[in-house]
PDB file of N, CA and C in Angstrom:
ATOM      1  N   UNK A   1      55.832  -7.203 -78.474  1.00  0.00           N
ATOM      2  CA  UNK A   1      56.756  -6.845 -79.527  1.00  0.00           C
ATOM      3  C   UNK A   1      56.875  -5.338 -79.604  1.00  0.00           C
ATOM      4  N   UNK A   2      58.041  -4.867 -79.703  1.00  0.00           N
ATOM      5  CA  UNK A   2      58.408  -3.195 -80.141  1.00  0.00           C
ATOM      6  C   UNK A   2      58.237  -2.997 -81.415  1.00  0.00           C
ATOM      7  N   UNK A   3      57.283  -2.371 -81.440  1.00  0.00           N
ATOM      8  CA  UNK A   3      56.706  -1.695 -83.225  1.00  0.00           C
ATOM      9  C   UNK A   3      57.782  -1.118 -83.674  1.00  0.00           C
ATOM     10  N   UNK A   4      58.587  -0.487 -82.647  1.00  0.00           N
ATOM     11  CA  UNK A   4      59.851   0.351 -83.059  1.00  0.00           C
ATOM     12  C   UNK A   4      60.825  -0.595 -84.137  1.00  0.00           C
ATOM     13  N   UNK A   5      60.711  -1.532 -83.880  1.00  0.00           N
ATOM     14  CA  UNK A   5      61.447  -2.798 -84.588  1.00  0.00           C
ATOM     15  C   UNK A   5      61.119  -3.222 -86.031  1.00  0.00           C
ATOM     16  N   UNK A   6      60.195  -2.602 -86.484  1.00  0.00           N
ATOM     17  CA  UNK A   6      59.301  -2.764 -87.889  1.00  0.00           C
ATOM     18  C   UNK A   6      59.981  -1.364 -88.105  1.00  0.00           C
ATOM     19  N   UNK A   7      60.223  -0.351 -87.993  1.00  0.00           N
ATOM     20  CA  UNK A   7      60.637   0.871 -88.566  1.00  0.00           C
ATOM     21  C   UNK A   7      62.378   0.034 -89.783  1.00  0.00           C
ATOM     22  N   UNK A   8      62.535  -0.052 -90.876  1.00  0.00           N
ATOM     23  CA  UNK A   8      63.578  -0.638 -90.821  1.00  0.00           C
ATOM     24  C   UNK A   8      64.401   0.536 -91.099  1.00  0.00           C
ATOM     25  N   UNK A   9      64.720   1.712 -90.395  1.00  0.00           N
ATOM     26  CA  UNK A   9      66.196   2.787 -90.373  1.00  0.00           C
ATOM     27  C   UNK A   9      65.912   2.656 -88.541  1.00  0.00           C
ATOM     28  N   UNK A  10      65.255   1.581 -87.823  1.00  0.00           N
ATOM     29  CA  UNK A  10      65.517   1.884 -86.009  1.00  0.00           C
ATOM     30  C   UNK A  10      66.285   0.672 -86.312  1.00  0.00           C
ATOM     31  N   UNK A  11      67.244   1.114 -85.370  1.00  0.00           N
ATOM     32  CA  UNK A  11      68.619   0.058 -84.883  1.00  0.00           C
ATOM     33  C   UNK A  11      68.793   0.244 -83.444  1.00  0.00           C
ATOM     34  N   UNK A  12      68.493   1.003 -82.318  1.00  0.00           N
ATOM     35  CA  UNK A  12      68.326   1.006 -81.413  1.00  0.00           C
ATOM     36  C   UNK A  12      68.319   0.395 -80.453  1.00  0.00           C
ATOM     37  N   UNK A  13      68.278  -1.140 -80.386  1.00  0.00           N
ATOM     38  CA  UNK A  13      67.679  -2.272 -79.496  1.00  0.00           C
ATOM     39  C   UNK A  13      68.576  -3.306 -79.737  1.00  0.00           C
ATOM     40  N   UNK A  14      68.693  -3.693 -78.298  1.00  0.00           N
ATOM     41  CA  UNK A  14      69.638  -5.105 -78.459  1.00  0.00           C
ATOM     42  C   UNK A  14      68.347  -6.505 -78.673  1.00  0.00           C
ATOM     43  N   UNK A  15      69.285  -7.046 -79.790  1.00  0.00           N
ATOM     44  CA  UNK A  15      68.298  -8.157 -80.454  1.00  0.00           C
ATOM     45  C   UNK A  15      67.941  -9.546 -79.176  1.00  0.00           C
ATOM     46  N   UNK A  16      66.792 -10.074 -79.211  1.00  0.00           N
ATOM     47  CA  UNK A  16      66.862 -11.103 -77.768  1.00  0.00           C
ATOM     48  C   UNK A  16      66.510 -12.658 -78.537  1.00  0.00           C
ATOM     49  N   UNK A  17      66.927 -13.042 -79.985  1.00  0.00           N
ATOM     50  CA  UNK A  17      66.624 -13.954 -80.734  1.00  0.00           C
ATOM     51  C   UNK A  17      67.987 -14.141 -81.895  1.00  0.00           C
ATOM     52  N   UNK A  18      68.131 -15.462 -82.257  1.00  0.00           N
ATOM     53  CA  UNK A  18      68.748 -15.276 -83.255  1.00  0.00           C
ATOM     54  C   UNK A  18      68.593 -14.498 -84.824  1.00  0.00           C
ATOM     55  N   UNK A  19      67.438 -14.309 -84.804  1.00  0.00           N
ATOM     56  CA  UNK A  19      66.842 -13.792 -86.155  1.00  0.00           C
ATOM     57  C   UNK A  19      67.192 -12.598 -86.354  1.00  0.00           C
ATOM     58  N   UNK A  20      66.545 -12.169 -84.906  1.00  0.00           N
ATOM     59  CA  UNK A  20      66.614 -10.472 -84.927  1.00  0.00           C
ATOM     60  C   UNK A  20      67.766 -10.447 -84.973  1.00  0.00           C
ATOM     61  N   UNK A  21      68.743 -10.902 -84.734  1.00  0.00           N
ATOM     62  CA  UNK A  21      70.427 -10.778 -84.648  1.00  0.00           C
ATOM     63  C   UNK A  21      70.702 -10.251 -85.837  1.00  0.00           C
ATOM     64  N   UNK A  22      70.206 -11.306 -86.686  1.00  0.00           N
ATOM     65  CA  UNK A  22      70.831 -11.155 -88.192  1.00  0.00           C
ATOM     66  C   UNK A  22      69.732 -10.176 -88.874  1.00  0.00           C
ATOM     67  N   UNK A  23      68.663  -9.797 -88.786  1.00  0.00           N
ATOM     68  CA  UNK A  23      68.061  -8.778 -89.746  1.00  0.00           C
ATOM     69  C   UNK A  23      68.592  -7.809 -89.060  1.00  0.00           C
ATOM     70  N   UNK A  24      68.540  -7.032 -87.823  1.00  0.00           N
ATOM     71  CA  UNK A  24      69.164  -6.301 -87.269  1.00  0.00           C
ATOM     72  C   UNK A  24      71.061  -5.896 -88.077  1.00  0.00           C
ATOM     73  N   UNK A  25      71.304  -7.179 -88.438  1.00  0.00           N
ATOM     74  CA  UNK A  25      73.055  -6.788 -88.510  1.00  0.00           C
ATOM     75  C   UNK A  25      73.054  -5.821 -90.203  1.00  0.00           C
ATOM     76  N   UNK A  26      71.815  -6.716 -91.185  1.00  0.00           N
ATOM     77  CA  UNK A  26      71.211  -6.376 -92.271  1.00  0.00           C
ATOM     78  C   UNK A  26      70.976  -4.763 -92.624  1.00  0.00           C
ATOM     79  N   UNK A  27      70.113  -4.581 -90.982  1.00  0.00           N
ATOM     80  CA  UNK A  27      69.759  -3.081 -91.197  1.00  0.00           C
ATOM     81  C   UNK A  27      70.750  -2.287 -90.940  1.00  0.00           C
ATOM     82  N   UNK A  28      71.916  -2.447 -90.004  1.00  0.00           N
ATOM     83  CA  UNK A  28      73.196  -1.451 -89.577  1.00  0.00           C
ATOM     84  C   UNK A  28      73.805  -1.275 -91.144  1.00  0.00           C
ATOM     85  N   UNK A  29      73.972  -2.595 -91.675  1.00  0.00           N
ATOM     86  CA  UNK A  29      74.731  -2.826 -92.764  1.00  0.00           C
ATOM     87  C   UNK A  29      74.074  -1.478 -94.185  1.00  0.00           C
ATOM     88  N   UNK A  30      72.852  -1.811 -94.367  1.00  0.00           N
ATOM     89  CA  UNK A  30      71.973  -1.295 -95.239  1.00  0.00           C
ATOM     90  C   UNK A  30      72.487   0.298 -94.992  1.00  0.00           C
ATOM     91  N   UNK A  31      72.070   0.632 -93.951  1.00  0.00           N
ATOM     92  CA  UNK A  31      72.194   2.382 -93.685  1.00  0.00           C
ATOM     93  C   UNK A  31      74.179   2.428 -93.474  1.00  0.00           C
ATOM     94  N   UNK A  32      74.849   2.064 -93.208  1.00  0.00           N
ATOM     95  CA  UNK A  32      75.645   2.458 -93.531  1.00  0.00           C
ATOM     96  C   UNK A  32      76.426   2.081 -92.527  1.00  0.00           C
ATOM     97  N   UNK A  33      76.441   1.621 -90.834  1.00  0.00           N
ATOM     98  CA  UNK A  33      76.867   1.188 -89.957  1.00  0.00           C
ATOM     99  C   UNK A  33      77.677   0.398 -89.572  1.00  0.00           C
ATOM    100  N   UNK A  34      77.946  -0.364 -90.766  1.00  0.00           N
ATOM    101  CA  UNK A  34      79.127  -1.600 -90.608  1.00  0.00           C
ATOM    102  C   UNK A  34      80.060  -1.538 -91.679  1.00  0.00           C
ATOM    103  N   UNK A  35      80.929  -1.492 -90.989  1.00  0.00           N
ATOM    104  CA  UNK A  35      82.704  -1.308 -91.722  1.00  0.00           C
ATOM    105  C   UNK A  35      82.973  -2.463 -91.667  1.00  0.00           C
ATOM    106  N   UNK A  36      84.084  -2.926 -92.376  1.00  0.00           N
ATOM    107  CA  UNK A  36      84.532  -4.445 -92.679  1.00  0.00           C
ATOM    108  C   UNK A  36      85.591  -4.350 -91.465  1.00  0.00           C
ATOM    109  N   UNK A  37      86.048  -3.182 -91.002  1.00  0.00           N
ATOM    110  CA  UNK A  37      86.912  -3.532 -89.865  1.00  0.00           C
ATOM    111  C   UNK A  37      86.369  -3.137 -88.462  1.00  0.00           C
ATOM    112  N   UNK A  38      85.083  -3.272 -88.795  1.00  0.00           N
ATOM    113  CA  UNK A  38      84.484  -3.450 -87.215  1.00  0.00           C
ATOM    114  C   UNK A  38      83.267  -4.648 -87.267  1.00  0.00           C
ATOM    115  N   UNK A  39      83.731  -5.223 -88.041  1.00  0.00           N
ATOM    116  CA  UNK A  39      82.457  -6.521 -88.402  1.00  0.00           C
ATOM    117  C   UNK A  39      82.139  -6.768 -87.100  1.00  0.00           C
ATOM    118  N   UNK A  40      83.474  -7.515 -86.285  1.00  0.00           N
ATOM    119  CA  UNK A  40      83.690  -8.203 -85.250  1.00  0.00           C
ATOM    120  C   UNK A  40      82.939  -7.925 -84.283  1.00  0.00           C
ATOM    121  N   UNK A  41      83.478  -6.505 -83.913  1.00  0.00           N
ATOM    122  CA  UNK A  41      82.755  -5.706 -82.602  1.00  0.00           C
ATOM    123  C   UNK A  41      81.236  -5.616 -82.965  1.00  0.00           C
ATOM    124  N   UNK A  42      80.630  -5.449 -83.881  1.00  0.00           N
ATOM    125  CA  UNK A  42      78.874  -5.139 -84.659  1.00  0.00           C
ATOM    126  C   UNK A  42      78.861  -6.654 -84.072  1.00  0.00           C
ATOM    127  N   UNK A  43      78.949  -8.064 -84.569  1.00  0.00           N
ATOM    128  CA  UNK A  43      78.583  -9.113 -84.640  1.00  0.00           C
ATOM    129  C   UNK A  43      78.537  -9.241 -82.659  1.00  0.00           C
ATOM    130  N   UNK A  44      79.620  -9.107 -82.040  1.00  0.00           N
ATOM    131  CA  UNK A  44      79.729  -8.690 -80.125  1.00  0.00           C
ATOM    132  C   UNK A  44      78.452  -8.366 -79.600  1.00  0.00           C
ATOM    133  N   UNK A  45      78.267  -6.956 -80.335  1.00  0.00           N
ATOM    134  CA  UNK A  45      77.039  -6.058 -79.583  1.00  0.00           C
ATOM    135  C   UNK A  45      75.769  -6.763 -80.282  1.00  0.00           C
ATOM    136  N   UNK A  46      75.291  -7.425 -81.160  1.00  0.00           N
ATOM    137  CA  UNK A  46      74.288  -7.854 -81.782  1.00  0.00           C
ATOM    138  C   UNK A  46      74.323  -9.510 -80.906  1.00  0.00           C
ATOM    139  N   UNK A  47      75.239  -9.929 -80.554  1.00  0.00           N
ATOM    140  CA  UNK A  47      74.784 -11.504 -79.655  1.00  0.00           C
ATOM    141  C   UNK A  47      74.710 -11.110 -78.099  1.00  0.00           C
ATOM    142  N   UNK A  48      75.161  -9.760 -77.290  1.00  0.00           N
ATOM    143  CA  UNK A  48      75.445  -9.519 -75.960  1.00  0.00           C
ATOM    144  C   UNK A  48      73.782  -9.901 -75.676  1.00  0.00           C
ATOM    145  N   UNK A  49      72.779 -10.056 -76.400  1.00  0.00           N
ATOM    146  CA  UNK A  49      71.637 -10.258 -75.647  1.00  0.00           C
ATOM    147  C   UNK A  49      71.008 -11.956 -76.049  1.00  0.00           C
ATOM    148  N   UNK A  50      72.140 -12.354 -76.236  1.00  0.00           N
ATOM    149  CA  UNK A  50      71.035 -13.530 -77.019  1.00  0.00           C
ATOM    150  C   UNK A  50      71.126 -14.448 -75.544  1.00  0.00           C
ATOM    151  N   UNK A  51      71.058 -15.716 -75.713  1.00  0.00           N
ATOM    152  CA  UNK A  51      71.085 -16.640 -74.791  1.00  0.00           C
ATOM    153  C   UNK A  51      71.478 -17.630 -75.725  1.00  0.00           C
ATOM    154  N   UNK A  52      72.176 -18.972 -75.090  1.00  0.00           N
ATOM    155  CA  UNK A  52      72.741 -20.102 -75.591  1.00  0.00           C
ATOM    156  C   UNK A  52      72.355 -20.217 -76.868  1.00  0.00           C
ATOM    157  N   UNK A  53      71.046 -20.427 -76.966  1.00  0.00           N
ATOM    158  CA  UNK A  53      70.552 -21.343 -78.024  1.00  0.00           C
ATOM    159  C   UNK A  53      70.301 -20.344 -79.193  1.00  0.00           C
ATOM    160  N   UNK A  54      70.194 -19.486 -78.824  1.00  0.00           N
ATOM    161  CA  UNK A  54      69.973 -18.047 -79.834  1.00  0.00           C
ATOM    162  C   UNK A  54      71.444 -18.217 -80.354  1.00  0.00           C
ATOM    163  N   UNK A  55      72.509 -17.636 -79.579  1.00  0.00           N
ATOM    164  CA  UNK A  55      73.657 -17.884 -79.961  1.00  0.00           C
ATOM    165  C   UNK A  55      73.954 -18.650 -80.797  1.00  0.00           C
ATOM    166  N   UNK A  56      73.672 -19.774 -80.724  1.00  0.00           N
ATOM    167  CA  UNK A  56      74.113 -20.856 -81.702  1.00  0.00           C
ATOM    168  C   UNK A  56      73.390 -20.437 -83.042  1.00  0.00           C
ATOM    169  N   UNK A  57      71.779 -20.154 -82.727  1.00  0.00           N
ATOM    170  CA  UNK A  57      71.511 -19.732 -84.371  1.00  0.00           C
ATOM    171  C   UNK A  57      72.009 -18.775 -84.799  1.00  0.00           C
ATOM    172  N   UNK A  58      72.513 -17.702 -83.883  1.00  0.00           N
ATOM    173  CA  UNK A  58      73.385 -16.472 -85.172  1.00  0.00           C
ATOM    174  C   UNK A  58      74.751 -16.708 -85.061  1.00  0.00           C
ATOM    175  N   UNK A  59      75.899 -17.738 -84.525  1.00  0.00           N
ATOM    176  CA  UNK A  59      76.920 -18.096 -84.733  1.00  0.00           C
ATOM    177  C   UNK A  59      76.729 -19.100 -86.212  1.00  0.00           C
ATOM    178  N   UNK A  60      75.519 -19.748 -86.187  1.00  0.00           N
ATOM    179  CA  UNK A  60      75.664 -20.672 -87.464  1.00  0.00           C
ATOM    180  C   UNK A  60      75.580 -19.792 -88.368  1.00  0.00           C
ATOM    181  N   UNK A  61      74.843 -18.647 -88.347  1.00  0.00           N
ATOM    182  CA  UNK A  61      74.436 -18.199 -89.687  1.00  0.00           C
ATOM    183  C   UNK A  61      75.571 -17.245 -89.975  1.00  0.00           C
ATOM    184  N   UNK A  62      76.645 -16.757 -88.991  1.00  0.00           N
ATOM    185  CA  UNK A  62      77.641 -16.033 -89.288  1.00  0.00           C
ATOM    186  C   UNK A  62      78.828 -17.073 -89.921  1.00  0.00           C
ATOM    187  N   UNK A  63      78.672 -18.149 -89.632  1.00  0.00           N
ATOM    188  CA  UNK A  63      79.639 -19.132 -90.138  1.00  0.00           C
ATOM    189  C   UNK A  63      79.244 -19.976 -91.543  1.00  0.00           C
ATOM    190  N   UNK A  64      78.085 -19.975 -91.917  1.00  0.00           N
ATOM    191  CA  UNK A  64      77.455 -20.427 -92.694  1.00  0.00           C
ATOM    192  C   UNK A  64      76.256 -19.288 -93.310  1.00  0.00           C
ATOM    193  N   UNK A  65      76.316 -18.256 -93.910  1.00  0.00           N
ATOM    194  CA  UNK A  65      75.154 -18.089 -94.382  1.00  0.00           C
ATOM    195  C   UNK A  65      74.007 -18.127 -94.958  1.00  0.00           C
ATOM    196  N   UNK A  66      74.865 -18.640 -96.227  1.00  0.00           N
ATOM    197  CA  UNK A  66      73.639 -19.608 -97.674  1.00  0.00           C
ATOM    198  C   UNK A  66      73.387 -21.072 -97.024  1.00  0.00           C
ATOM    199  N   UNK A  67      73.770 -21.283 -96.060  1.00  0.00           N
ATOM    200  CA  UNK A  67      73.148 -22.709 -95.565  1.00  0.00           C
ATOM    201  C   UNK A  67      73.738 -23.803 -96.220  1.00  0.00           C
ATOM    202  N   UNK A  68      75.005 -23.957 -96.726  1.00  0.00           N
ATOM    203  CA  UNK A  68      74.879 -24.677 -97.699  1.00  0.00           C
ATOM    204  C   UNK A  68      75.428 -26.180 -96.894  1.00  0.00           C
ATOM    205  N   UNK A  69      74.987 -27.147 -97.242  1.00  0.00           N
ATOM    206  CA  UNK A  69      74.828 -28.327 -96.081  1.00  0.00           C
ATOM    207  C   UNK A  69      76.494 -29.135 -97.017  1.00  0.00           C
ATOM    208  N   UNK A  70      76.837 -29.723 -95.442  1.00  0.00           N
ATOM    209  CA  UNK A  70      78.664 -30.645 -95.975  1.00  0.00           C
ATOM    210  C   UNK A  70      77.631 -31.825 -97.300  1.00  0.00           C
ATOM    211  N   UNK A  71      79.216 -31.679 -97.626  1.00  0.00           N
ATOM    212  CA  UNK A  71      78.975 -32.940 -99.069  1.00  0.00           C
ATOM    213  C   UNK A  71      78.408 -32.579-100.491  1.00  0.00           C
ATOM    214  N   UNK A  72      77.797 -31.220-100.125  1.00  0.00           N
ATOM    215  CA  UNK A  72      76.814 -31.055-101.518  1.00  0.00           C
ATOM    216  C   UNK A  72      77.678 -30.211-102.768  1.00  0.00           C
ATOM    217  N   UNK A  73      78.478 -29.540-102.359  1.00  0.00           N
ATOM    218  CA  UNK A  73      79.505 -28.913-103.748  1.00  0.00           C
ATOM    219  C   UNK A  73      80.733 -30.169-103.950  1.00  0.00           C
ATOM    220  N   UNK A  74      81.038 -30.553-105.440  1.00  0.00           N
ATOM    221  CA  UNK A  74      81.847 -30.906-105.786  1.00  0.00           C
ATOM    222  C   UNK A  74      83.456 -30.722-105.070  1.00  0.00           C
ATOM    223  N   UNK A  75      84.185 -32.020-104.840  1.00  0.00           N
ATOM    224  CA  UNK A  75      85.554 -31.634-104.043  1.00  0.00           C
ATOM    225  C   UNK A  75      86.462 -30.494-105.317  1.00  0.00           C
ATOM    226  N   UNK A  76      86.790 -29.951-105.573  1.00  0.00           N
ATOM    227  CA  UNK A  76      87.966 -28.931-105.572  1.00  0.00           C
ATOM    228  C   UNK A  76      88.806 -29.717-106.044  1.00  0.00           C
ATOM    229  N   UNK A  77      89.327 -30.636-105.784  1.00  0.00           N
ATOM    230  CA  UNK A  77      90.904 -31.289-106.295  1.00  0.00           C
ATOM    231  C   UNK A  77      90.133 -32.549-106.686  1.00  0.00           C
ATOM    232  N   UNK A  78      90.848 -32.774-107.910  1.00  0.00           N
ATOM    233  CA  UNK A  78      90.380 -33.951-108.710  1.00  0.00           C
ATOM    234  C   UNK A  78      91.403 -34.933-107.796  1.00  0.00           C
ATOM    235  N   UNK A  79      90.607 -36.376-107.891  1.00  0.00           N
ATOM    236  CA  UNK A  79      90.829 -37.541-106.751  1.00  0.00           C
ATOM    237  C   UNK A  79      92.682 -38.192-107.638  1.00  0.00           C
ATOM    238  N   UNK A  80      93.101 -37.605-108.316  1.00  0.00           N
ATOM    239  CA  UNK A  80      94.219 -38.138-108.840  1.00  0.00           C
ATOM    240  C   UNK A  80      95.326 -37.822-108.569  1.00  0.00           C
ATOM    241  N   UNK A  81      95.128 -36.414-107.887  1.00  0.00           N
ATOM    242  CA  UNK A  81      96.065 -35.374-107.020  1.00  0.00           C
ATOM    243  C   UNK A  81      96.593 -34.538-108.189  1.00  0.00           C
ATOM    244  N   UNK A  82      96.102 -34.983-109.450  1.00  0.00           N
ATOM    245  CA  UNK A  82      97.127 -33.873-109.939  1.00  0.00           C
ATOM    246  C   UNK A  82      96.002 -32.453-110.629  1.00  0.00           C
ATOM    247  N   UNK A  83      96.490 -31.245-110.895  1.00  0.00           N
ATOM    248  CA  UNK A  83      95.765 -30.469-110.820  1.00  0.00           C
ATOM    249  C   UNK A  83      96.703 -29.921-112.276  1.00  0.00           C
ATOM    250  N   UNK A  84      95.354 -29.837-113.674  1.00  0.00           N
ATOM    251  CA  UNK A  84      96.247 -29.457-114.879  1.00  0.00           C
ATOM    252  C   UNK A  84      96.423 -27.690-114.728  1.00  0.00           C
ATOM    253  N   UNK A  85      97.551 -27.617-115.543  1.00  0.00           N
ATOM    254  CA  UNK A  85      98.300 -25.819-115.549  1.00  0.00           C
ATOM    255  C   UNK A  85      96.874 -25.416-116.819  1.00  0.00           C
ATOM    256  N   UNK A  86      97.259 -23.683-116.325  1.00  0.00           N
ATOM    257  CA  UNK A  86      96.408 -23.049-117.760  1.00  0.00           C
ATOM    258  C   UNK A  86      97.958 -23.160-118.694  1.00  0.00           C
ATOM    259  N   UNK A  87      97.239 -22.996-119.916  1.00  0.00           N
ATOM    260  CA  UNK A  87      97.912 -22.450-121.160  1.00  0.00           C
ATOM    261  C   UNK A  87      98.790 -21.805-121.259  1.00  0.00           C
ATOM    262  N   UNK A  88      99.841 -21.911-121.312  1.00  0.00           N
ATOM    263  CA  UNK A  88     101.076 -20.576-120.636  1.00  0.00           C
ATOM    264  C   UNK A  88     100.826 -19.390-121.724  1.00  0.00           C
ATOM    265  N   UNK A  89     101.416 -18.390-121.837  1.00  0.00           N
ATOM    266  CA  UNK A  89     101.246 -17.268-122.517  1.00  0.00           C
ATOM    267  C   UNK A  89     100.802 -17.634-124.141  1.00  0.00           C
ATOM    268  N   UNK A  90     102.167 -18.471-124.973  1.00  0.00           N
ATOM    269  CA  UNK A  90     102.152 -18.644-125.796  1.00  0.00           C
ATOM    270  C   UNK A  90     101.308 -19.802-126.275  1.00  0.00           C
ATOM    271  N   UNK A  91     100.278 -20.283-125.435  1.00  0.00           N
ATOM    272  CA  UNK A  91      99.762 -21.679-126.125  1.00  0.00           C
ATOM    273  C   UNK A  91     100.192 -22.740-126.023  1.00  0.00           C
ATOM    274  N   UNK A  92     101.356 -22.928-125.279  1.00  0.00           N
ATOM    275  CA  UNK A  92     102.078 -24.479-124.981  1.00  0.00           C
ATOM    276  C   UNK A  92     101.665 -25.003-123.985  1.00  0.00           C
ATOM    277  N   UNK A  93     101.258 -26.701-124.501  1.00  0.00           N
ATOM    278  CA  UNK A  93     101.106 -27.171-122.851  1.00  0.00           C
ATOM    279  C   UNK A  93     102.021 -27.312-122.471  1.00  0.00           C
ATOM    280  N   UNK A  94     101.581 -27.322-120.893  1.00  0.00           N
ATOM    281  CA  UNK A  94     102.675 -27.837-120.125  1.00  0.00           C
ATOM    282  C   UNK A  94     102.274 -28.615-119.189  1.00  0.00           C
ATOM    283  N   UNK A  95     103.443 -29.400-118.603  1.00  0.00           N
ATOM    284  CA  UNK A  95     103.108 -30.721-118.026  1.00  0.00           C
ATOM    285  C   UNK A  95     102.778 -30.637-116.463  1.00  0.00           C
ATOM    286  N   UNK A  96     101.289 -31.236-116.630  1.00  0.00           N
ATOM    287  CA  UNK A  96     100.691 -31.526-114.588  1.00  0.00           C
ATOM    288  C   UNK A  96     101.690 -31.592-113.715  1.00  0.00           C
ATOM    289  N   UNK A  97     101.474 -31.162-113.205  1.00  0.00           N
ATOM    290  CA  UNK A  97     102.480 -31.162-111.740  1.00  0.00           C
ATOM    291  C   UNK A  97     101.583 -31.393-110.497  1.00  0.00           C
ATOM    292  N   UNK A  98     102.017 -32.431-109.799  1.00  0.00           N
ATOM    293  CA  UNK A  98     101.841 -33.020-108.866  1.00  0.00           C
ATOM    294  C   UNK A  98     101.112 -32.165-108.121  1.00  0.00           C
ATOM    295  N   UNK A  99     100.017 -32.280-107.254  1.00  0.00           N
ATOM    296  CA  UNK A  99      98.980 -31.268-106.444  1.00  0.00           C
ATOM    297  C   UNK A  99      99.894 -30.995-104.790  1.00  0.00           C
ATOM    298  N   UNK A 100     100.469 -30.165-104.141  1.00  0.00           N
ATOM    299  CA  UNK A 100     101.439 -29.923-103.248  1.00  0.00           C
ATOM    300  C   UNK A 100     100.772 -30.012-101.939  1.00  0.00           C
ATOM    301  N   UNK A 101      99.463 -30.071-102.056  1.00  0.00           N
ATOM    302  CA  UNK A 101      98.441 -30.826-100.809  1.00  0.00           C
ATOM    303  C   UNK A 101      98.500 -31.661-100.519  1.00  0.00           C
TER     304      UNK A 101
END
């Protein structure tokens, strides 16, 4: 292991694990290194060393971060299709309108 890698302001090193991928992307981020319009290219140079299976763990965690597993948050659109309006300015309801999904 590179001790250099415990320093957390060294960024220096291409990561050879999925982990290091992502604490690594953590530390660019932290000091100041990652722009929202170079996410892309940072996320490039942080997998150029991984291998398959590494890959897959820092593609999941870039696609999923909080882990959050299918099925477990409530659906979004109530099962009736219709989706009620807010309150219009003055306090009047007004009438559901059909969900356009």
């Amino acid at each position: 292991m590179d001790i250099r890698k415990l320093d957390p302001d060294f960024v220096d090193y291409v990561p050879t694990t999925g982990v290091e991928a992502i604490k690594l992307f953590y530390k660019k981020k932290r000091l100041g290194h990652v722009r929202w319009d170079d996410v892309d290219i940072v996320f490039r140079e942080l997998a150029r060393g991984l291998d398959q299976k590494e890959f897959e763990v820092f593609v999941g965690w870039i696609t999923n971060p909080t882990s959050v597993q299918p099925g477990t948050l409530e659906d979004c659109f109530p099962k009736s299709g219709y989706i009620p309006r807010e309150e219009g300015p003055k306090g009047l309801d007004q009438v559901d309108e059909k969900c356009p999904l």
